[in-house]
C-alpha atoms as a PDB file:
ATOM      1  CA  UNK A   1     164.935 245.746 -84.819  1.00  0.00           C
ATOM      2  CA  UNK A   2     166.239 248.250 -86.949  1.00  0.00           C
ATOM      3  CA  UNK A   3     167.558 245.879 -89.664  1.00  0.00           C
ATOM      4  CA  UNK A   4     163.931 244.221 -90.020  1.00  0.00           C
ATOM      5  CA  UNK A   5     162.425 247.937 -90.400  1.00  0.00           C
ATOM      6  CA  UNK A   6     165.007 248.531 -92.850  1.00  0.00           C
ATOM      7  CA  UNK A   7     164.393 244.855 -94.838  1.00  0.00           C
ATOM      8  CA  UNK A   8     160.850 245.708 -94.621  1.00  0.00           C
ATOM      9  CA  UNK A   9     160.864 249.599 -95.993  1.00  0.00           C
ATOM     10  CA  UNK A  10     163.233 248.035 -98.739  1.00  0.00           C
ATOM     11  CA  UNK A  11     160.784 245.270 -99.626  1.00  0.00           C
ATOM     12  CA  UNK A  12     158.015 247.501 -99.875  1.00  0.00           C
ATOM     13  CA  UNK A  13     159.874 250.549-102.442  1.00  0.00           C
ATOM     14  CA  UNK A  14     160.925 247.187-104.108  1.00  0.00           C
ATOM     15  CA  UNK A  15     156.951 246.540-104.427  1.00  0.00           C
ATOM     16  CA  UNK A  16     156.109 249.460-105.568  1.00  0.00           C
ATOM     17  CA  UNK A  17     158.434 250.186-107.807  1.00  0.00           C
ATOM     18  CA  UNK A  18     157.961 246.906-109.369  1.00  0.00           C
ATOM     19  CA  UNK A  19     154.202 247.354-109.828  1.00  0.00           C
ATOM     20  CA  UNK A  20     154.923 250.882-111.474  1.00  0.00           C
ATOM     21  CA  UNK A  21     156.779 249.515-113.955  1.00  0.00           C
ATOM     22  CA  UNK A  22     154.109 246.168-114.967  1.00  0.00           C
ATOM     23  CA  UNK A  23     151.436 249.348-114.714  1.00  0.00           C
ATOM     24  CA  UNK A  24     153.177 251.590-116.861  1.00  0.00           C
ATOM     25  CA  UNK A  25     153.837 248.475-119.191  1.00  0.00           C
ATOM     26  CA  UNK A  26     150.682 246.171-119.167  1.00  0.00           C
ATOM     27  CA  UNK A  27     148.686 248.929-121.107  1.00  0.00           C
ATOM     28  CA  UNK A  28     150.925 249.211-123.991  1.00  0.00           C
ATOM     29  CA  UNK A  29     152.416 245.545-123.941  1.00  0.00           C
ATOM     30  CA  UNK A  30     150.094 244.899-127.317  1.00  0.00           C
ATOM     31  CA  UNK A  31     151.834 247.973-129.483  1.00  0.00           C
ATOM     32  CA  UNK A  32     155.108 247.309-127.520  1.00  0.00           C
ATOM     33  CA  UNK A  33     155.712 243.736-129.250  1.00  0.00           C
ATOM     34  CA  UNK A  34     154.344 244.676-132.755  1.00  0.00           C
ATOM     35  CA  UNK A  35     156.912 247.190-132.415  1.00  0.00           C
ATOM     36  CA  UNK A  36     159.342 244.527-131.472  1.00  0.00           C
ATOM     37  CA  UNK A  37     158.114 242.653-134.975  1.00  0.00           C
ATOM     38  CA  UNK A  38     157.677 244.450-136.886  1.00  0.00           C
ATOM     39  CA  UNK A  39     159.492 247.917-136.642  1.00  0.00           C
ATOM     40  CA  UNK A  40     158.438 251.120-136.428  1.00  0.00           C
ATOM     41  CA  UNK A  41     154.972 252.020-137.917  1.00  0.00           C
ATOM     42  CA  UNK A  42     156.879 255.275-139.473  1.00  0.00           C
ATOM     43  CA  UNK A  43     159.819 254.438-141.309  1.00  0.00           C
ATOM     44  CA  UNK A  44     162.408 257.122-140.063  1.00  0.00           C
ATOM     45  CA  UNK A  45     164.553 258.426-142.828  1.00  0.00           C
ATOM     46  CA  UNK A  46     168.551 257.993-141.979  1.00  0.00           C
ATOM     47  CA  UNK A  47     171.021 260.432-140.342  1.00  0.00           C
ATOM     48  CA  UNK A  48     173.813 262.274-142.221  1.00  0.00           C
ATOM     49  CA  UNK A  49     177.244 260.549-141.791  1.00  0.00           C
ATOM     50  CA  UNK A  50     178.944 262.194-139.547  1.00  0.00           C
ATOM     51  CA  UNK A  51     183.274 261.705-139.134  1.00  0.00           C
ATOM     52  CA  UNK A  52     184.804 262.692-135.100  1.00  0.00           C
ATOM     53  CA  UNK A  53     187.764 264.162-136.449  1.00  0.00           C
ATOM     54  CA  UNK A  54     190.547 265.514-133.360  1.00  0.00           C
ATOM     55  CA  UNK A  55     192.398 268.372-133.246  1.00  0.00           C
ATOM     56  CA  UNK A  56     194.166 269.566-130.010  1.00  0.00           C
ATOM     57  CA  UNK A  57     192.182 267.214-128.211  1.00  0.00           C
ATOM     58  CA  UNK A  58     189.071 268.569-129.333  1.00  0.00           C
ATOM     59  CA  UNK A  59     186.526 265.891-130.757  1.00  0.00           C
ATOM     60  CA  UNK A  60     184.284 267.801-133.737  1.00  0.00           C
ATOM     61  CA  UNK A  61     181.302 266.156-136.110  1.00  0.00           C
ATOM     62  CA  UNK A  62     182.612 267.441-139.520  1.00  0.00           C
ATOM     63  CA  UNK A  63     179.914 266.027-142.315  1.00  0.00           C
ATOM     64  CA  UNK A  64     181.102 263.580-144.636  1.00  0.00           C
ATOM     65  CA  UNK A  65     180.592 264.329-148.431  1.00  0.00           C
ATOM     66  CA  UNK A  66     177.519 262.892-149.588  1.00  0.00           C
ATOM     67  CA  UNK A  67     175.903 262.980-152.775  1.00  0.00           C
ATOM     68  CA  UNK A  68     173.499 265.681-153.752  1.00  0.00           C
ATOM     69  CA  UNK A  69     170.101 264.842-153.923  1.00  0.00           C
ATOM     70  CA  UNK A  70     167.792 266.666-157.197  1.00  0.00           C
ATOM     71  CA  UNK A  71     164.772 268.717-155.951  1.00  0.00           C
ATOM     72  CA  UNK A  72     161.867 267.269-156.648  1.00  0.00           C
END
């Protein structure tokens, strides 16, 4: 008896936590795959290069050297 209560209680989070996720989801599916497409609507501009450099075990970002960019 206690295994079927447990089957059951697990079926029914299972449920629910199903239909929270197609609920959260359905809404948004339409920007979700033009996203997919096409990219992001903003382009993003790209991070600094970073080098993980160790010393003494200790794992530091140090910034590579880039070039310098005029002012505009």
């Amino acid at each position: 008896m206690a295994s079927l209560f447990a089957s059951l209680l697990f079926a029914l989070t299972l449920a629910v936590a199903i239909s929270t996720i197609v609920a959260t989801v359905a809404p948004q599916w339409q920007r979700i795959a033009r996203l997919l497409r096409h990219g992001p609507e903003v382009p993003m501009e790209r991070l600094p290069a970073v080098r993980l450099t160790s010393r003494r075990n200790l794992i530091r970002q140090r910034a590579t050297a880039r070039t310098l960019r005029a002012a505009a």
